[in-house]
Protein backbone atom coordinates (compact mmCIF):
# COMPACT_ATOMS: atom_id res chain seq x y z
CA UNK A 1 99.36 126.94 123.85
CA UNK A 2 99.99 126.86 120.24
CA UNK A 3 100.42 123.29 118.68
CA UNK A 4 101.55 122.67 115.14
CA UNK A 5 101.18 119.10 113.13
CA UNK A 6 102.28 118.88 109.71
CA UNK A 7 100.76 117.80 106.71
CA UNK A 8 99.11 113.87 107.20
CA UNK A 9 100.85 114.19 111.21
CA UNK A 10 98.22 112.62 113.10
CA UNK A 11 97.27 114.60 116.88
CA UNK A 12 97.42 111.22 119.16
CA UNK A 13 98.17 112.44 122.43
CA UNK A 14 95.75 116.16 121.83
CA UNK A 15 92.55 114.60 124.15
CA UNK A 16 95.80 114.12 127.22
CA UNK A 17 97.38 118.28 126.12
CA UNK A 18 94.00 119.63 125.93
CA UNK A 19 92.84 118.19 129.29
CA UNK A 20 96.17 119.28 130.54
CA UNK A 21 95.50 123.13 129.20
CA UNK A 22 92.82 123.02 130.64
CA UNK A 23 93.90 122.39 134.15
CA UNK A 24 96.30 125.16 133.64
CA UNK A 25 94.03 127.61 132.36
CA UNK A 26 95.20 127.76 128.59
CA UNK A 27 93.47 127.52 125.24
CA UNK A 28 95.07 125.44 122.83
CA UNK A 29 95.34 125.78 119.76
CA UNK A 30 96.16 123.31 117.05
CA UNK A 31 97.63 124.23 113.61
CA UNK A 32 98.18 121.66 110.69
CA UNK A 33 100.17 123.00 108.14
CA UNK A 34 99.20 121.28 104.34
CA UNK A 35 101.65 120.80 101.68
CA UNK A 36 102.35 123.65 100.40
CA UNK A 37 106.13 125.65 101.58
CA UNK A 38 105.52 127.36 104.69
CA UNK A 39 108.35 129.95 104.45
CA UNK A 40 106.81 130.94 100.90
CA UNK A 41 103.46 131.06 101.84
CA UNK A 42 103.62 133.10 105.07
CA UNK A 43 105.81 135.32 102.67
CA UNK A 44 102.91 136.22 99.82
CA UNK A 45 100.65 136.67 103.01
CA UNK A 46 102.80 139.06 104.49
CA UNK A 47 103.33 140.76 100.86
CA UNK A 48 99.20 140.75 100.06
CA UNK A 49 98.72 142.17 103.43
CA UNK A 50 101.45 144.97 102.89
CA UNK A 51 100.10 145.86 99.83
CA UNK A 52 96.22 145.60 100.92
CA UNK A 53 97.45 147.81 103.66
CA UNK A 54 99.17 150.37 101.25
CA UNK A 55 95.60 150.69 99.25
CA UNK A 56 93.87 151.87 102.13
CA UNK A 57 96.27 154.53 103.04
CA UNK A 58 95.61 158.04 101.67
């Protein structure tokens, strides 16, 4: 299960999801986003890895 808190959100409740995941047989996994745009940052990462991946290709 994928979890995501934004910048300064506070988890209260994660102790009660993770013990539920685990019952179920999940992982969880908590993301907390910081400050900076998220639709601009995933963007440059997708753009550095493009390019990283064009440098490597003969």
């Amino acid at each position: 299960m994928e979890i995501w808190l934004r910048g300064g959100e506070e988890g209260a409740g994660l102790r009660e999801l993770y013990a539920r995941c685990r019952e179920r047989g999940y992982l969880a996994a908590v993301y907390r986003s910081g400050t900076g745009d998220l639709t601009d940052l995933t963007a440059a990462l997708l753009l550095h890895n493009r390019r990283a991946l064009a440098a490597r290709e003969p």
